[in-house]
C-alpha atoms as a PDB file:
ATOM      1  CA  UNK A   1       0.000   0.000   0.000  1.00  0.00           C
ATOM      2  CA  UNK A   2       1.578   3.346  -1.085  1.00  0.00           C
ATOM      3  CA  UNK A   3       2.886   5.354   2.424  1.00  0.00           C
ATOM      4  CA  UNK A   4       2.811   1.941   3.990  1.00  0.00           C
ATOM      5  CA  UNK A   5       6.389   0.815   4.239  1.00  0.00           C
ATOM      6  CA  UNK A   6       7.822  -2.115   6.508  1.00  0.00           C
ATOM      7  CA  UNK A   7       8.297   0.072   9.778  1.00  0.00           C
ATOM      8  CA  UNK A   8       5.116   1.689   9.465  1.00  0.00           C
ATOM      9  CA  UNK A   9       3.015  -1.889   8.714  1.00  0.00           C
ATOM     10  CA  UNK A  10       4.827  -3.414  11.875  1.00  0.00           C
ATOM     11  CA  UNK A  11       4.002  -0.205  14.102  1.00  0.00           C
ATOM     12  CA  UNK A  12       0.074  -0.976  13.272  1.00  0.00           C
ATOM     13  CA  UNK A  13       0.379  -4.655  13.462  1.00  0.00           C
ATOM     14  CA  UNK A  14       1.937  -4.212  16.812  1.00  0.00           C
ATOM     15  CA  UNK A  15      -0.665  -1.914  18.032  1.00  0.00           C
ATOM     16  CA  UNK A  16      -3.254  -3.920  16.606  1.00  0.00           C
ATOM     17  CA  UNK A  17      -2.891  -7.044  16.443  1.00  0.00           C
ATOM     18  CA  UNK A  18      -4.320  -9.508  14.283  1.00  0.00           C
ATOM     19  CA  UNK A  19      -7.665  -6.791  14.377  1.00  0.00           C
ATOM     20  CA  UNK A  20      -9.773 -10.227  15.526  1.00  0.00           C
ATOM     21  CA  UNK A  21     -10.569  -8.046  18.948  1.00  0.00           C
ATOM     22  CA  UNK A  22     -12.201  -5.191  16.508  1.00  0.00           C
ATOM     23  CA  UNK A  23     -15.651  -6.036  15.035  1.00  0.00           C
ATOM     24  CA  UNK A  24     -15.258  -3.074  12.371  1.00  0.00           C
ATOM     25  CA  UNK A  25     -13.261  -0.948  11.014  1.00  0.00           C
ATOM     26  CA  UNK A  26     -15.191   1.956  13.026  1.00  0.00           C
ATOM     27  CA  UNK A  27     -13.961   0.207  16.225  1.00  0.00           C
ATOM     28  CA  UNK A  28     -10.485  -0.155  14.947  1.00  0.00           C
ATOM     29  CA  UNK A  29     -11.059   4.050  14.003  1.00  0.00           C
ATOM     30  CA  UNK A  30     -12.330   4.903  17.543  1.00  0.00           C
ATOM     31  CA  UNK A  31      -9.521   2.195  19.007  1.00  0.00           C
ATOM     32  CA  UNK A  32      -7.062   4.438  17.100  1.00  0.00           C
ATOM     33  CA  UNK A  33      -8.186   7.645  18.056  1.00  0.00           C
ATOM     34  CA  UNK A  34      -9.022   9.293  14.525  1.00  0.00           C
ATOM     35  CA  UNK A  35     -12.783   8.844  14.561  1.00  0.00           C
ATOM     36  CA  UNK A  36     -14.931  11.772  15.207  1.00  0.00           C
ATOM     37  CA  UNK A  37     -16.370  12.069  18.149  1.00  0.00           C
ATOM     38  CA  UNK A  38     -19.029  14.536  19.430  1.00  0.00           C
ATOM     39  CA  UNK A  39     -19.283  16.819  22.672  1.00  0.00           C
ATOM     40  CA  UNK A  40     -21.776  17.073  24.991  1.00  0.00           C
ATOM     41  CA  UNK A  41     -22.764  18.092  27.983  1.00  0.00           C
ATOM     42  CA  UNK A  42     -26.259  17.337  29.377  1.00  0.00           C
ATOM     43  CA  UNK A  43     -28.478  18.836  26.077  1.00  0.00           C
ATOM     44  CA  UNK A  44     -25.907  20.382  24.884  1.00  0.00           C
ATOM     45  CA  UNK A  45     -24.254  19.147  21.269  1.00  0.00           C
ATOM     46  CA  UNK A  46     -21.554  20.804  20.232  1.00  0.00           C
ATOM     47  CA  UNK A  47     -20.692  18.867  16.934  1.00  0.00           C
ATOM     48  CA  UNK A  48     -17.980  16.661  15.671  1.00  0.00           C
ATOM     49  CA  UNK A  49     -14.200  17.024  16.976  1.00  0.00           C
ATOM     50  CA  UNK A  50     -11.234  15.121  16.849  1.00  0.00           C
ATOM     51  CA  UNK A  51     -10.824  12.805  19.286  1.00  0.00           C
ATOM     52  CA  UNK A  52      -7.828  13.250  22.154  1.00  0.00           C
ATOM     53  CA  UNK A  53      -8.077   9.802  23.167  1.00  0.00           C
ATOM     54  CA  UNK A  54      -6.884   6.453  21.480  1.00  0.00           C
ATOM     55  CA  UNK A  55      -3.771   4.495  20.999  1.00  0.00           C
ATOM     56  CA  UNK A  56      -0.999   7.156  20.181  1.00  0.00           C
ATOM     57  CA  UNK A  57       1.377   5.116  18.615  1.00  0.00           C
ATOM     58  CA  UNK A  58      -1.103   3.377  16.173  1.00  0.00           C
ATOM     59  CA  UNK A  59      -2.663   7.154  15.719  1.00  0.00           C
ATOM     60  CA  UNK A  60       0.881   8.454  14.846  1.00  0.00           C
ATOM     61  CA  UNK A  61       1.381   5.602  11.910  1.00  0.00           C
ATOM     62  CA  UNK A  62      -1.488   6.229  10.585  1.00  0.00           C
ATOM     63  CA  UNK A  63      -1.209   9.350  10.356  1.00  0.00           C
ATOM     64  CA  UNK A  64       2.437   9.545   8.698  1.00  0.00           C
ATOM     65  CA  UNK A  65       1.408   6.834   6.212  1.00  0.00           C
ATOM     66  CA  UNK A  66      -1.330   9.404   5.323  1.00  0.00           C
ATOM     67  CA  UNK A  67       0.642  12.073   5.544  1.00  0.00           C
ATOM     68  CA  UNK A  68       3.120  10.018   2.637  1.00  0.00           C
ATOM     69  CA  UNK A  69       0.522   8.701   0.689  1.00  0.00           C
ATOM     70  CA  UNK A  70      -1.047  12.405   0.185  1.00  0.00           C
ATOM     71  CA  UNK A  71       2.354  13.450  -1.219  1.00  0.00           C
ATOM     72  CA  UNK A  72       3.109  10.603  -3.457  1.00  0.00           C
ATOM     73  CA  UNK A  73       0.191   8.743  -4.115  1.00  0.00           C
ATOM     74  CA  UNK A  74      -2.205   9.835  -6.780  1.00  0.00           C
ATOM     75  CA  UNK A  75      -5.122   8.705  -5.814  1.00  0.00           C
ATOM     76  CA  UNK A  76      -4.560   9.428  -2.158  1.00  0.00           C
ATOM     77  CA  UNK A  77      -3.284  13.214  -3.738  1.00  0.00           C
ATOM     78  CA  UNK A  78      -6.954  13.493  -5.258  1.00  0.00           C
ATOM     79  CA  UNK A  79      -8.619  12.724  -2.096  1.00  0.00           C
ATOM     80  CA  UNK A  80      -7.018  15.013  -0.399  1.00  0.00           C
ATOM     81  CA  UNK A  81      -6.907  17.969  -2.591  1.00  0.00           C
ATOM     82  CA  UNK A  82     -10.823  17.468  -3.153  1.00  0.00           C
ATOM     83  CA  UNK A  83     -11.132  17.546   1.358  1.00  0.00           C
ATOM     84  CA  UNK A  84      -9.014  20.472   1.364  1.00  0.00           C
ATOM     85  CA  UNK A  85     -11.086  22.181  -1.354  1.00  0.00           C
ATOM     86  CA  UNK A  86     -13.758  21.473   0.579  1.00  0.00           C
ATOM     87  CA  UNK A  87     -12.626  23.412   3.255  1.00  0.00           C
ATOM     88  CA  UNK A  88     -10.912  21.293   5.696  1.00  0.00           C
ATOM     89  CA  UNK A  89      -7.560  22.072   6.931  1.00  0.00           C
ATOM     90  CA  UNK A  90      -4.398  20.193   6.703  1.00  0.00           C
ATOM     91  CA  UNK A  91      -4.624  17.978   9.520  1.00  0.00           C
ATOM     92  CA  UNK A  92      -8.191  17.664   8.782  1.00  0.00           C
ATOM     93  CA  UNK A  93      -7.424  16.331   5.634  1.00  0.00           C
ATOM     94  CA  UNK A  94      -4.710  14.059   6.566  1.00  0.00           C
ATOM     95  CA  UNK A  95      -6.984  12.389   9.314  1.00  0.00           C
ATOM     96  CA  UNK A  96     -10.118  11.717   6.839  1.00  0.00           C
ATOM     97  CA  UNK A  97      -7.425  10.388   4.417  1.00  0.00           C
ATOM     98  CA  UNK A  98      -5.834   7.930   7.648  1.00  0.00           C
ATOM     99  CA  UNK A  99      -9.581   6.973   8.070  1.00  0.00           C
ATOM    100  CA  UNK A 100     -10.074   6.080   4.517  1.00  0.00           C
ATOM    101  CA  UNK A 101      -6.824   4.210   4.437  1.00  0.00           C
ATOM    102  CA  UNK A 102      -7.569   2.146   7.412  1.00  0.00           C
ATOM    103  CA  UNK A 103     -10.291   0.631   6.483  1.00  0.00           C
ATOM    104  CA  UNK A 104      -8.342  -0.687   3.286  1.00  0.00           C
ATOM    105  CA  UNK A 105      -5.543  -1.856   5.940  1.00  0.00           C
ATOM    106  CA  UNK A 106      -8.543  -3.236   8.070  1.00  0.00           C
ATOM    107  CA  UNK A 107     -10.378  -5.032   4.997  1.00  0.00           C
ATOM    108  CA  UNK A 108      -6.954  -6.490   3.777  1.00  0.00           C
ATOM    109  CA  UNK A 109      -6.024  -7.796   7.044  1.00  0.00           C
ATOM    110  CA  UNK A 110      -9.278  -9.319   7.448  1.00  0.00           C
ATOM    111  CA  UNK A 111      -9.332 -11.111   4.187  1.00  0.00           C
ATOM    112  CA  UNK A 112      -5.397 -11.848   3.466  1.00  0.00           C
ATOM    113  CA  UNK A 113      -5.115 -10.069   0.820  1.00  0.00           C
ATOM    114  CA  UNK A 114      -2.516  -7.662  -0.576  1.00  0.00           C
ATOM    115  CA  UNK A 115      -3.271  -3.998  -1.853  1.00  0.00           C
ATOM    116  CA  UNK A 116      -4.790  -4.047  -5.037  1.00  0.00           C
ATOM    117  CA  UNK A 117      -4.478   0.032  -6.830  1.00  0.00           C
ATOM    118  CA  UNK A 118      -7.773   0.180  -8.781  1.00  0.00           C
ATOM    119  CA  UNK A 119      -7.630   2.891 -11.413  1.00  0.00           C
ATOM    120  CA  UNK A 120     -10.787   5.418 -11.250  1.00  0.00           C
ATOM    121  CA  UNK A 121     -13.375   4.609 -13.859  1.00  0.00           C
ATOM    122  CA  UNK A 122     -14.589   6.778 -16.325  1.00  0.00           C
ATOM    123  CA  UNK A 123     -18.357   7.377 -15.302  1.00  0.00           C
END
């Protein structure tokens, strides 16, 4: 997987495991730290923040790799440019991107399989 190199795979398979304690990859995202999560207080809702809690160390890997793929990879380059066009900031961007790329990590890990780069269709 592109921003995935040998150090980087290890650091998430150590923090991880074998992912047969996570039911989804939303519980491997909230496990990780770099899902959402939303404030309150009593009836209060303050919207969606980033999330303080979580492993740091799988957090960290995740994010680099994202951080690599964004700069290298063309289809992770797309993805971001179209979140920050949208209006997100850098980190912002980077952490969607992590999410996206995990649950690829998460779905290959799960199945055995290696990365597969699909080319965008024409629509």
């Amino acid at each position: 997987m592109p921003g995935v190199g040998v150090k980087t795979a290890s650091q998430i398979l150590l923090a991880a495991g074998d992912f047969s304690t996570f039911q989804s990859a939303a519980h491997l995202a909230a496990y990780a730290g770099i899902a959402p999560v939303t404030r309150r207080s009593g009836t209060s809702i303050r919207g969606e923040f980033p999330s303080r809690a979580g492993n740091k160390k799988l957090k960290s890997a995740l994010f680099q790799s994202a951080w690599v793929a964004s700069n290298h990879d063309p289809i992770s380059k797309a993805y971001y440019d179209r979140k920050r066009a949208e209006g997100k900031r850098h980190n912002a961007a980077i952490m969607r991107l992590a999410r996206r790329r995990l649950n690829v990590v998460y779905a290959m890990v799960k199945h055995g399989t290696l990365y597969e780069e699909k080319t965008p269709e024409a629509a």
